[in-house]
Protein backbone atom coordinates (compact mmCIF):
# COMPACT_ATOMS: atom_id res chain seq x y z
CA UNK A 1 60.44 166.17 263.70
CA UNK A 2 63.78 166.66 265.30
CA UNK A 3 65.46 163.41 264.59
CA UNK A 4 66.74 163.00 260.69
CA UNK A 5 65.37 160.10 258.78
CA UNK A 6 68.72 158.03 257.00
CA UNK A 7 67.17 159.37 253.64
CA UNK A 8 67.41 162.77 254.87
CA UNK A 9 70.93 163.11 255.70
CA UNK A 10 73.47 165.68 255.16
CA UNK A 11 74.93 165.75 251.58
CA UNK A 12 78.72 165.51 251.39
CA UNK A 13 80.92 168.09 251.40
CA UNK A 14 83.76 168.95 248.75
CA UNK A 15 87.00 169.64 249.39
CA UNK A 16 86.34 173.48 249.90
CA UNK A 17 83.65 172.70 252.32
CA UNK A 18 80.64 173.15 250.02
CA UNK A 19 78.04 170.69 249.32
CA UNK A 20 77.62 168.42 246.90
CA UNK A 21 73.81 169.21 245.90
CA UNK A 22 71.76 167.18 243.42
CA UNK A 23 72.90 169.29 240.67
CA UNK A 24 76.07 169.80 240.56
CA UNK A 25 77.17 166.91 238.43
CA UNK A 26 78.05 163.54 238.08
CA UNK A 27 80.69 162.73 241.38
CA UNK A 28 84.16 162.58 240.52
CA UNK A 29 84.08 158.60 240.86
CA UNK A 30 81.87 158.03 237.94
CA UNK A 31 83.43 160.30 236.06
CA UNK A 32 86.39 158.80 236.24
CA UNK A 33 85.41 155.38 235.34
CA UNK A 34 83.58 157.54 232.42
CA UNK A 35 87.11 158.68 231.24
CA UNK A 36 88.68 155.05 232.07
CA UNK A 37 86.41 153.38 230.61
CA UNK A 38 85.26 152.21 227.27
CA UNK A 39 82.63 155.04 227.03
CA UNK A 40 85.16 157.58 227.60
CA UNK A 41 87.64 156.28 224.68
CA UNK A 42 85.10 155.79 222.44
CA UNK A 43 83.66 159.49 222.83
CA UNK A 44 87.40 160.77 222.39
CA UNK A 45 87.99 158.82 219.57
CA UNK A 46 85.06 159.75 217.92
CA UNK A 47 85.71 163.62 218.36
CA UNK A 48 89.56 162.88 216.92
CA UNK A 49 88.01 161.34 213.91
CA UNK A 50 85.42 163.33 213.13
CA UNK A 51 87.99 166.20 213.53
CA UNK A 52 90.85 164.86 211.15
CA UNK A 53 87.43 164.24 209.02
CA UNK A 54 87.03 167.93 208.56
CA UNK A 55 90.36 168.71 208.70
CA UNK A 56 90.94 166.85 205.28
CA UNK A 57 87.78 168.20 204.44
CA UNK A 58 88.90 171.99 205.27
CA UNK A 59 92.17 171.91 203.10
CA UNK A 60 90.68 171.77 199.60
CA UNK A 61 87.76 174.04 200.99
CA UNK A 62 90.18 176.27 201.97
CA UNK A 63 92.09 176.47 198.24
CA UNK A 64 88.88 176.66 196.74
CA UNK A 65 87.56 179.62 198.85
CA UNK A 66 90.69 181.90 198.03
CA UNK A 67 90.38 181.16 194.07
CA UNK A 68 86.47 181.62 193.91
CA UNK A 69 87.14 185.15 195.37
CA UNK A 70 89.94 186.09 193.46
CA UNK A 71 87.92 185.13 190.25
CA UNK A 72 85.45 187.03 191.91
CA UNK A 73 87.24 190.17 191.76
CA UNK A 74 89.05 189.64 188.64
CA UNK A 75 85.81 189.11 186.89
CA UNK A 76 83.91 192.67 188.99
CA UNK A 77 87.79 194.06 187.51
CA UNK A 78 86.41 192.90 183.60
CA UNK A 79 83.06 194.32 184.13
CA UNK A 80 84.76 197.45 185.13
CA UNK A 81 87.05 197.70 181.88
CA UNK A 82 83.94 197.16 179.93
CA UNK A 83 82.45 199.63 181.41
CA UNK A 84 84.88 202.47 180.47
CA UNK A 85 85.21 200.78 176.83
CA UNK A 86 82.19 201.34 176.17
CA UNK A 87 82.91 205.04 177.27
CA UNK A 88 83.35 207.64 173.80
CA UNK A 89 87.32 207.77 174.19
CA UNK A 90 87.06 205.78 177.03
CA UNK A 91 86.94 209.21 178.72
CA UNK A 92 85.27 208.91 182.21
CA UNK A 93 85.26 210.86 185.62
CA UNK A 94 88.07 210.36 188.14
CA UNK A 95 85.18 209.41 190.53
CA UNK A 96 83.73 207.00 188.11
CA UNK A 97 86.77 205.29 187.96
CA UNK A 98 87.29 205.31 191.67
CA UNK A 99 83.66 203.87 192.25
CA UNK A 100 84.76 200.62 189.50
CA UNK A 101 88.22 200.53 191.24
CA UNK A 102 86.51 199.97 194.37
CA UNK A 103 83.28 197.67 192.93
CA UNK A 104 86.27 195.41 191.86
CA UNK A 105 88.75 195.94 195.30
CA UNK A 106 91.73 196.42 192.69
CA UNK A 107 94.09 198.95 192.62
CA UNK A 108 95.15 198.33 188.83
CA UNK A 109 92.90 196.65 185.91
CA UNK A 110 95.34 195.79 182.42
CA UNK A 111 93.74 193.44 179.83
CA UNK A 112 96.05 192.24 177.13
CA UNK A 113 94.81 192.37 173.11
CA UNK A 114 96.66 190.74 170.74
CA UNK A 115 100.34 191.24 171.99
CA UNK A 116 99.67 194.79 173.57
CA UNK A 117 99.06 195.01 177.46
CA UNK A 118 96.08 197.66 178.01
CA UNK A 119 96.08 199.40 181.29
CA UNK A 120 92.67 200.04 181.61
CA UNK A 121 92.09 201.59 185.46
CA UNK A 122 94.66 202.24 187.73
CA UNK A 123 95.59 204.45 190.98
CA UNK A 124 97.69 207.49 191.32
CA UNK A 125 99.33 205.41 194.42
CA UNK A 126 102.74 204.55 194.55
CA UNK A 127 102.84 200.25 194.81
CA UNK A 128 105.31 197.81 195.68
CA UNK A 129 104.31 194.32 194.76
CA UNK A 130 104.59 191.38 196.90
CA UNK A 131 103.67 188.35 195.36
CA UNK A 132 102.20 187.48 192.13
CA UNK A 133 99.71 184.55 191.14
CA UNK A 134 99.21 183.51 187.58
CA UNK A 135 95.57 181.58 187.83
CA UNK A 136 95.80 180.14 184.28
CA UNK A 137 98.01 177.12 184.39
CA UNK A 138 98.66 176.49 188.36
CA UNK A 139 97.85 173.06 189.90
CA UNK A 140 95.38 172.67 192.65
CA UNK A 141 98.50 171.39 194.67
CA UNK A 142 99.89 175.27 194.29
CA UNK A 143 96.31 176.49 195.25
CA UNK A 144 96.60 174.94 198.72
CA UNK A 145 99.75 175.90 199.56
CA UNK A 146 99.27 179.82 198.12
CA UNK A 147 96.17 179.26 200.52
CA UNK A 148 98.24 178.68 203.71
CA UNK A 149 101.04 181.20 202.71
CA UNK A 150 98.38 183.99 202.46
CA UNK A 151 96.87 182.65 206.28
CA UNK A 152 100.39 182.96 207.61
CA UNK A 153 101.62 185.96 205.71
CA UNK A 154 99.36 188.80 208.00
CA UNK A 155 97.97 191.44 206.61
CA UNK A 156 99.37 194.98 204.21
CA UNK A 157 100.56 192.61 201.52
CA UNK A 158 99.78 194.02 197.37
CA UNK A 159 99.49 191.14 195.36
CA UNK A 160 99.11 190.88 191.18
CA UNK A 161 96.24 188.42 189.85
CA UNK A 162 96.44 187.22 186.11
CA UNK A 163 93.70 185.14 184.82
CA UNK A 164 91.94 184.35 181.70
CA UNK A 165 88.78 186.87 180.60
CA UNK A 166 85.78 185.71 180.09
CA UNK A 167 83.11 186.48 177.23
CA UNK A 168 85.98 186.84 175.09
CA UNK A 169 86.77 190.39 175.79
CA UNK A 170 90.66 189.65 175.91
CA UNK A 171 93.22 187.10 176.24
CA UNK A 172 94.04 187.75 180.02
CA UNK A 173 93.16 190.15 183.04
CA UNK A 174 95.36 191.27 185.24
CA UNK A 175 95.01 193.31 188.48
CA UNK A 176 96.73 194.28 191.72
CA UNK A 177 94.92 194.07 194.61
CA UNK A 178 95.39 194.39 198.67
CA UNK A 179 95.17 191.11 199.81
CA UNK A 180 93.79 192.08 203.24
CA UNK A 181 90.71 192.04 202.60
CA UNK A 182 91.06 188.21 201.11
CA UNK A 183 92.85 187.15 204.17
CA UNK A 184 90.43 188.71 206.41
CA UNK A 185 87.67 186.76 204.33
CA UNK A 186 89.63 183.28 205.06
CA UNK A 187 89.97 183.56 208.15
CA UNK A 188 86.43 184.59 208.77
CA UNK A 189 85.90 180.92 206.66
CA UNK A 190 88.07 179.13 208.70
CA UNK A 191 86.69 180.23 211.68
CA UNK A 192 83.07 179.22 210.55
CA UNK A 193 84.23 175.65 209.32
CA UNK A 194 85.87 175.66 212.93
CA UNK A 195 82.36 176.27 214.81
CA UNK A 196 80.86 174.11 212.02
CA UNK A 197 83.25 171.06 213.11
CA UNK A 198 83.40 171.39 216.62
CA UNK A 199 79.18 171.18 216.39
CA UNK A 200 78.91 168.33 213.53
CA UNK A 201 81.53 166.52 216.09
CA UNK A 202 80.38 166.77 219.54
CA UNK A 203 76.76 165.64 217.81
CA UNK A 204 78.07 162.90 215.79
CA UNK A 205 80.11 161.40 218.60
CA UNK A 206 77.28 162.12 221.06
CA UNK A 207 74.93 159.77 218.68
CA UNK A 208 77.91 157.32 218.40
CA UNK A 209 78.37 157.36 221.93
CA UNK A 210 74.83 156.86 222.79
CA UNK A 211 74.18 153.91 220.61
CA UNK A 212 77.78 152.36 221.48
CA UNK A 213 76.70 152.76 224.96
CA UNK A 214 73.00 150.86 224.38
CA UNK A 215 74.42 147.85 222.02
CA UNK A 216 78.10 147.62 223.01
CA UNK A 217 78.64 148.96 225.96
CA UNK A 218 76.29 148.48 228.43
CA UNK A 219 75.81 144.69 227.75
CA UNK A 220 79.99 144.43 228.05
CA UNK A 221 79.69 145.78 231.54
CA UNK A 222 76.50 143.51 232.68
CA UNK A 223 78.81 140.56 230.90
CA UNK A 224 82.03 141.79 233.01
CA UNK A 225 79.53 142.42 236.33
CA UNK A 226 78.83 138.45 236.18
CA UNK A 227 81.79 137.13 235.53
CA UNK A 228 83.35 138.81 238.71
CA UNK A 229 80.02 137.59 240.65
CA UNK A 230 80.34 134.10 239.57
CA UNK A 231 84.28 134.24 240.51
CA UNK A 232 83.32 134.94 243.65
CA UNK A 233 81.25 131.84 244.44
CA UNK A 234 81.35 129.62 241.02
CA UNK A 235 79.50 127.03 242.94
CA UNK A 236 76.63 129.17 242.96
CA UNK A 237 74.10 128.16 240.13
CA UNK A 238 72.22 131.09 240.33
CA UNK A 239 75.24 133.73 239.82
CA UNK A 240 75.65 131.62 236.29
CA UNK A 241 74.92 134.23 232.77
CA UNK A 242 71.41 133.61 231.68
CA UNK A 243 71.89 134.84 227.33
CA UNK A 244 70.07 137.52 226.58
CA UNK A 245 69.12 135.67 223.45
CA UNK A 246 71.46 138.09 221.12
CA UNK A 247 72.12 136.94 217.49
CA UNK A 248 75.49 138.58 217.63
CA UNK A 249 79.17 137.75 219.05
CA UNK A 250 78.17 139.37 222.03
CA UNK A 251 74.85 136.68 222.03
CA UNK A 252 77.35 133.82 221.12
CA UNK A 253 79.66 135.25 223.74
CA UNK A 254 76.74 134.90 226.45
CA UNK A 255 76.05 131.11 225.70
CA UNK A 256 79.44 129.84 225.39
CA UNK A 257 80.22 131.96 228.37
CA UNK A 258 77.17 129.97 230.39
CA UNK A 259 78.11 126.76 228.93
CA UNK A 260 81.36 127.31 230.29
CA UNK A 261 80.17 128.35 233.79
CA UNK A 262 77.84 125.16 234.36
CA UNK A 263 80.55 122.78 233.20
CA UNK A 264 83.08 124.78 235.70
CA UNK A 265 80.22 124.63 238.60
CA UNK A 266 79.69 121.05 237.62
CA UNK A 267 83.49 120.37 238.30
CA UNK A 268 83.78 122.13 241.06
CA UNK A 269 80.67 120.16 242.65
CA UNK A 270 82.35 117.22 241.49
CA UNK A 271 85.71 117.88 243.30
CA UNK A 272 84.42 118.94 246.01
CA UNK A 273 82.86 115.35 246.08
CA UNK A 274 85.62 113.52 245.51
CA UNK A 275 87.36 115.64 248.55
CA UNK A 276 84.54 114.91 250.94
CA UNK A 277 84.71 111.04 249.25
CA UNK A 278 88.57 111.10 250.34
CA UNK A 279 88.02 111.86 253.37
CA UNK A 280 85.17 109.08 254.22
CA UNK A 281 87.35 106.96 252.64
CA UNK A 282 90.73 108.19 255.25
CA UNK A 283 88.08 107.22 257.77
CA UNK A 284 86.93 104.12 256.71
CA UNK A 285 90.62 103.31 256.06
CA UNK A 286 91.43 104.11 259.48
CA UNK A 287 88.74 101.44 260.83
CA UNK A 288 89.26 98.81 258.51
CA UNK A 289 92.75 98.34 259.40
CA UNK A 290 92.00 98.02 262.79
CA UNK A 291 89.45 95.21 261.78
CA UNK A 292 91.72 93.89 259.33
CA UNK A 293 95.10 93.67 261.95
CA UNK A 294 92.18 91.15 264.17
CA UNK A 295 91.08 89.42 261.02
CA UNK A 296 94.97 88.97 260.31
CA UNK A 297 95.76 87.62 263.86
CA UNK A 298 92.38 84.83 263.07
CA UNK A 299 93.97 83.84 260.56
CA UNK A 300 97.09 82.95 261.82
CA UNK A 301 95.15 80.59 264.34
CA UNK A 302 93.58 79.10 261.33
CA UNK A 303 96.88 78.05 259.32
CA UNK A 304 97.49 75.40 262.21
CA UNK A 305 94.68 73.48 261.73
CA UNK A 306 95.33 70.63 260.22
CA UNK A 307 92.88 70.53 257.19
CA UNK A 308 94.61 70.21 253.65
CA UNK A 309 92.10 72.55 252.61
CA UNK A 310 92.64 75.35 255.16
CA UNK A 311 96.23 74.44 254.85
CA UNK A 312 96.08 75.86 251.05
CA UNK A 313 93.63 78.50 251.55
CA UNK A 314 95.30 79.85 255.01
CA UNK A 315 98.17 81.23 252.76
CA UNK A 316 96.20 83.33 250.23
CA UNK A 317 93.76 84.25 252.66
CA UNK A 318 96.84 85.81 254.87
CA UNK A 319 98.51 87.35 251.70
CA UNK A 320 95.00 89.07 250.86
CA UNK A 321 94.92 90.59 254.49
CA UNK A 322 98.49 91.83 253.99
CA UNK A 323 97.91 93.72 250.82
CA UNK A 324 94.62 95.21 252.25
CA UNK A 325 96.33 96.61 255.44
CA UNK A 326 99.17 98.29 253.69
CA UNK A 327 96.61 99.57 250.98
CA UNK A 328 94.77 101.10 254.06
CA UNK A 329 97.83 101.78 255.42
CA UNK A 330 98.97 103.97 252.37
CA UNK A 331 95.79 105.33 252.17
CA UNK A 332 96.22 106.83 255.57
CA UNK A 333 99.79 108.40 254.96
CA UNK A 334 98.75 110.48 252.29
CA UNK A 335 95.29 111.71 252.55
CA UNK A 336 94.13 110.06 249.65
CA UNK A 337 94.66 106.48 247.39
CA UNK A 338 97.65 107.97 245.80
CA UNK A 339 99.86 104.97 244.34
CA UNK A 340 103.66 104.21 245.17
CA UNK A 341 105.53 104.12 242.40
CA UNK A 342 106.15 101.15 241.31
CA UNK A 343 108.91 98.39 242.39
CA UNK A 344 109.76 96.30 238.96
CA UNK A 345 111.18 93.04 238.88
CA UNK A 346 110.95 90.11 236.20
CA UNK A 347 107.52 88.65 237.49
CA UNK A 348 105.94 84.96 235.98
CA UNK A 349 102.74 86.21 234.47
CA UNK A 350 101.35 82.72 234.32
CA UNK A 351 101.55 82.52 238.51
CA UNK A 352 100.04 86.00 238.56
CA UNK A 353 97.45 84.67 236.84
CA UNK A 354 96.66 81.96 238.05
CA UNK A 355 96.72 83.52 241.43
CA UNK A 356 93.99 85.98 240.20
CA UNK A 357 91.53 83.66 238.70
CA UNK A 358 91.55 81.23 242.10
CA UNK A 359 90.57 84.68 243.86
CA UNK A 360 87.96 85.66 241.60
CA UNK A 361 86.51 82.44 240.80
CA UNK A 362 86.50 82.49 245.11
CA UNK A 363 84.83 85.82 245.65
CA UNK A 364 80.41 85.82 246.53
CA UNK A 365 79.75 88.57 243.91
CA UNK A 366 80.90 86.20 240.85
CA UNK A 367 79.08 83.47 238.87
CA UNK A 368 80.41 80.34 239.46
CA UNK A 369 79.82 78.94 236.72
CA UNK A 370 82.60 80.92 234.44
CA UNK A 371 85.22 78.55 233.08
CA UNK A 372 88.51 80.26 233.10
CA UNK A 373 91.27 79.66 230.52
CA UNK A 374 94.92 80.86 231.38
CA UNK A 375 96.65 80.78 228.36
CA UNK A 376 100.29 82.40 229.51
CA UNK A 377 103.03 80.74 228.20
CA UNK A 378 104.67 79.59 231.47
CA UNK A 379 108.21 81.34 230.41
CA UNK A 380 106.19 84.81 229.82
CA UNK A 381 108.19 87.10 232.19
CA UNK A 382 107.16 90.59 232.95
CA UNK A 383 109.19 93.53 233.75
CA UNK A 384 106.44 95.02 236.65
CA UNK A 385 105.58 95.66 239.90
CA UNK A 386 103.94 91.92 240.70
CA UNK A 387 101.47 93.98 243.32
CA UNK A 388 100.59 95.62 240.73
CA UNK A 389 100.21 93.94 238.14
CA UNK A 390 97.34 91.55 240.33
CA UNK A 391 95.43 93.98 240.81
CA UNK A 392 95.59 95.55 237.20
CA UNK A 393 94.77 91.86 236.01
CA UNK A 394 92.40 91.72 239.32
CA UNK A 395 89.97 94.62 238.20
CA UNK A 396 89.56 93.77 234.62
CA UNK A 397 89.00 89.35 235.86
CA UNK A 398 86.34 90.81 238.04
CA UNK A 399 84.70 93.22 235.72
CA UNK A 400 84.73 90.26 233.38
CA UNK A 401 83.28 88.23 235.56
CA UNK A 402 80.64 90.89 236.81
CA UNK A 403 79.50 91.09 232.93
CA UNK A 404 78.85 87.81 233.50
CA UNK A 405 75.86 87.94 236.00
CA UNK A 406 73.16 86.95 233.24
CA UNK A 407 74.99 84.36 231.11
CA UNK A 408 76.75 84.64 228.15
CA UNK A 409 75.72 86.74 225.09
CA UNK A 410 73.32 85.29 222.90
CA UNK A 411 75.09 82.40 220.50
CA UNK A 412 77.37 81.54 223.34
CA UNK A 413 77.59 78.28 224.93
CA UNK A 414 78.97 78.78 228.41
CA UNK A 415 80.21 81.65 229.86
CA UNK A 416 83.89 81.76 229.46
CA UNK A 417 87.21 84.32 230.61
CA UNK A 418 90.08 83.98 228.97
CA UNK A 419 93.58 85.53 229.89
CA UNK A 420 95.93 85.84 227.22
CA UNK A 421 100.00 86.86 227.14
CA UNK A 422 102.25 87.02 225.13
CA UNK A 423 106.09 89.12 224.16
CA UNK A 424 106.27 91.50 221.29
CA UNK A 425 109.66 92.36 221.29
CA UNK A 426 110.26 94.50 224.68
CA UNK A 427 106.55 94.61 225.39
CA UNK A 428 104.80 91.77 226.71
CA UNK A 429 100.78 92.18 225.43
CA UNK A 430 98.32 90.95 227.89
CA UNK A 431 94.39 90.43 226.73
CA UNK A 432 91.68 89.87 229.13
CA UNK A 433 88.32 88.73 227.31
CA UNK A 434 84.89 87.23 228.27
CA UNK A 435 82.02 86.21 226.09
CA UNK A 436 79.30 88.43 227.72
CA UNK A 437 77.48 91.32 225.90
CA UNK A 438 80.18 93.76 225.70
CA UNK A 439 80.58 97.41 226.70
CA UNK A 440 77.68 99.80 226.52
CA UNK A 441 78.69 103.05 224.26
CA UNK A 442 77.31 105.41 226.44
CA UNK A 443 79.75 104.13 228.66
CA UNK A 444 82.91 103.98 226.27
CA UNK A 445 83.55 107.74 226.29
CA UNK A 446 84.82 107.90 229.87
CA UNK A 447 85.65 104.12 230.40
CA UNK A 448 88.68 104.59 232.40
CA UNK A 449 87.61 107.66 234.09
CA UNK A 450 86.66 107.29 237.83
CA UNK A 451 82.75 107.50 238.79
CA UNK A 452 81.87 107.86 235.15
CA UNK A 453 82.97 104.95 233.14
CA UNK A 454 81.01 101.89 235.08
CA UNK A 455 79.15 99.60 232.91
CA UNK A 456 76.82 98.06 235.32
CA UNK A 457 74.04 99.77 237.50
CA UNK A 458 75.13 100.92 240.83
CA UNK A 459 79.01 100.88 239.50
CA UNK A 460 81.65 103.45 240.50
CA UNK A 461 83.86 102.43 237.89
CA UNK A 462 86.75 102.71 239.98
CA UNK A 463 88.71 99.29 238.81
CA UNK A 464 89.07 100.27 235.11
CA UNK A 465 90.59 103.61 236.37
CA UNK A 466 93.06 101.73 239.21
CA UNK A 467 94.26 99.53 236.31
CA UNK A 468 94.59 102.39 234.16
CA UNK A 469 96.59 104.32 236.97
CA UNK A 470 99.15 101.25 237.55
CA UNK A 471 99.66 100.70 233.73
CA UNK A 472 100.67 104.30 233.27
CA UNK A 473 102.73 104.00 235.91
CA UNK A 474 104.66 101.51 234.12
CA UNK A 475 104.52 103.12 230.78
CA UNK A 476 102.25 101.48 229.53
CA UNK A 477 98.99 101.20 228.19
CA UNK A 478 95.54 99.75 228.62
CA UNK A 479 92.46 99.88 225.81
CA UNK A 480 89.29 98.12 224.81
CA UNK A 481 89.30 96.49 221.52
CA UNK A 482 87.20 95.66 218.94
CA UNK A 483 84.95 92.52 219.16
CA UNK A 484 82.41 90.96 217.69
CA UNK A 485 81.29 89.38 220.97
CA UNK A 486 81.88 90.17 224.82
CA UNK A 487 84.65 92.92 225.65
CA UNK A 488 88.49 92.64 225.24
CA UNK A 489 90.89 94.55 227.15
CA UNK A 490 94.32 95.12 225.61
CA UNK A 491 97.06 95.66 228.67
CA UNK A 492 100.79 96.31 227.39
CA UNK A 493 103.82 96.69 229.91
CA UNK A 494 107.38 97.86 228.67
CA UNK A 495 110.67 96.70 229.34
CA UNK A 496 112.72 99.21 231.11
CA UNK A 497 115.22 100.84 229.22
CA UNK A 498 119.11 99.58 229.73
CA UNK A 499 121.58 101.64 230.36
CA UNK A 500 124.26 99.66 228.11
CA UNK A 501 127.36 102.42 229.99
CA UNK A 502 126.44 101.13 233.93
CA UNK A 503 125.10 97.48 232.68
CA UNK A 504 121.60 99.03 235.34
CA UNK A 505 118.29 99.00 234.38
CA UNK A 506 117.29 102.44 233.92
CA UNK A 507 113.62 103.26 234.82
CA UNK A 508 111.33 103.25 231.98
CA UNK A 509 109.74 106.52 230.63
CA UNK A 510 106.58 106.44 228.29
């Protein structure tokens, strides 16, 4: 065929223009993540250690190999002057004594008797001595540093040897020897336990390398591979770790690292909810008004008829379009229901109220059989935003009333609200509570959070987290006491701070 498959195309060429065949290596990317990576430094660092390992190990061996030979020789030296003792006269050949001379590589043998020094065999020579080591009471700290001086002294050097005999035949021995030969025997040791080292290391860190690489290694890099896949889309389910099943930190790491992952996804789904929720919500805004402005303009028609009735009704009804078009109105100017901050003033809680139980005990989606009970002192003033503050006490009347829906809980009578105010010192303490049967715990945990706390089926659970938006906002608080029966909200708004220097009202910070 003339035309070239894709899988038979032309290798790439190096940098001198020859190819890159099959088998020349590992390309230079890998092998640079190789020696970036944790592979790499744990291959080097095995090779160091396993190096200073026999390093520390060579030292002593070192010390040791120069005084096992030079007992060596000094005992060949006392086998040699036993030799010619035994001798009639101790009379021998010349080349009898050169042959035990060089059986024992000495140049001189002496063995001390009593308190008389015995030169037993020694060279017609002439000898200059260089150094002299006395083996009977030097420490093994002098034996590694004589070891190193003879390594770095080169080679021609005479030494003398004195060392205790053996077998009893003396007190001492002493010889002088050429020290070449001893040298020439340590470094031939060094250079073994060298080879020796370099092997023992570049096995011991391959078999540390390859079972770092199976249990460590390779699951860190499948663990770091997800994690930058799931960054790229964490909305993606399937890019989320599935454990191995490990029993180690590296298993533990897995499952907290895909518990972690699902709760981010879940978020992220969630937000992304909300988002597409605030933007239905601009929309809906945006249309409401529009139907609100003509409901607005109805009414105004309808506060001129005469009726006492409509006359008393026309003005709440108008006041409840107003605050709905500048809610939608808000809601339009910033993208999303993001509250003003709030405008304070000394507000009679008793008129707020009562202002919120006429338009709760009014609304289609309450009972109407709820008796209400405002009991607000009528001087209770509070320092808040009166908006507000109705529709803080707004949401928690009509969840109240909404618990309501079946009756009562069971003991209970009738089913009953009650409001409740009153001033501890610069807070003023406002309690909502109904008689119906309470607040689920499943539903307790995130109780003021929106879309999960709602108590009732088919509940957003938006009104707890409004109120607990405007209290904050104040500095205050709102919480859910204990009861025996029904639910009781707790609602506390501060005094602002004064500023005692300008005689102002400063505003208050919680």
């Amino acid at each position: 065929m003339v035309r070239k498959s894709e899988d038979m195309a032309e290798e790439p060429s190096s940098k001198d223009g020859t190819k890159n065949g099959p088998h020349d290596g590992p390309p230079e990317h890998v092998r640079a993540r190789i020696a970036r990576g944790l592979s790499g430094k744990l291959l080097l660092l095995t090779i160091v250690f396993v190096m200073v390992g026999e390093v520390l190990i060579y030292v002593p061996s070192i010390a040791n190999f120069r005084i096992s030979w030079l007992k060596e020789r000094l005992a060949a030296a006392q086998i040699a002057s036993l030799v010619l003792e035994a001798t009639p006269d101790q009379m021998v050949s010349e080349e009898l004594k050169r042959e035990l001379l060089a059986n024992a590589q000495a140049k001189t043998v002496a063995l001390r008797r009593g308190n008389a020094r015995h030169l037993i065999l020694t060279t017609k020579e002439p000898m200059d001595i260089d150094r002299r080591y006395d083996l009977r009471n030097a420490m093994k700290v002098t034996w590694v540093w004589d070891a190193f001086e003879v390594l770095l002294a080169g080679d021609g050097r005479t030494i003398r040897v004195i060392d205790l005999t053996r077998h009893g035949a003396g007190e001492f021995v002493d010889i002088v020897i050429d020290e070449t030969p001893l040298r020439a025997a340590m470094v031939q040791y060094s250079t073994n336990i060298l080879k020796l080292s370099i092997i023992l290391s570049m096995l011991t860190a391959a078999l540390v390398f390859l079972t770092l690489l199976w249990f460590f290694v390779r699951p860190l890099r499948s663990f770091t591979k997800n994690m930058i896949r799931f960054s790229e889309n964490p909305e993606d389910p399937t890019r989320v770790i599935k454990p191995s099943g490990r029993q180690d930190e590296l298993g533990v790491a897995e499952q907290e690292m895909a518990r972690m992952q699902l709760e981010l996804a879940d978020m992220l789904h969630q937000k992304n909810r909300l988002a597409a929720l605030g933007l239905a919500v601009s929309k809906i805004s945006h249309d409401l008004r529009n139907m609100l402005t003509s409901a607005q303009l109805i009414s105004d028609r309808l506060s001129m008829v005469d009726d006492p009735t409509v006359k008393r009704l026309a003005p709440k009804l108008l006041s409840s379009i107003d605050r709905a078009i500048d809610f939608c109105a808000h809601t339009l100017k910033y993208g999303k229901a993001q509250e003003a901050p709030p405008r304070r003033e000394h507000v009679p809680l008793i008129d707020v109220v009562a202002e919120v139980v006429e338009t709760v005990g009014a609304g289609t989606d309450t009972p109407s059989q709820i008796m209400w009970t405002n009991a607000v002192p009528e001087d209770l003033l509070v320092d808040a935003d009166r908006e507000h503050l109705f529709r803080v006490l707004m949401n928690l009347c009509r969840n109240a009333a909404q618990a309501l829906d079946n009756g009562p809980a069971e003991g209970e009578r009738a089913a009953h609200v009650k409001v409740v105010g009153r001033r501890d010192g610069g807070v003023v303490r406002i309690e909502v509570s109904d008689n119906g049967p309470g607040v689920p715990e499943r539903a307790k945990e995130h109780l003021f959070q929106a879309f999960q706390g709602s108590v009732r089926p088919g509940g957003t659970g938006l009104g707890l987290a409004i109120a607990a938006e405007l209290t904050r906002s104040h500095g205050g608080t709102i919480t859910l006491a204990d009861s025996e029966h029904g639910a009781v909200f707790v609602v506390t708004f501060p005094d602002r701070l004064v500023d005692v220097g300008s005689g102002e009202f400063s505003k208050h910070r919680a």
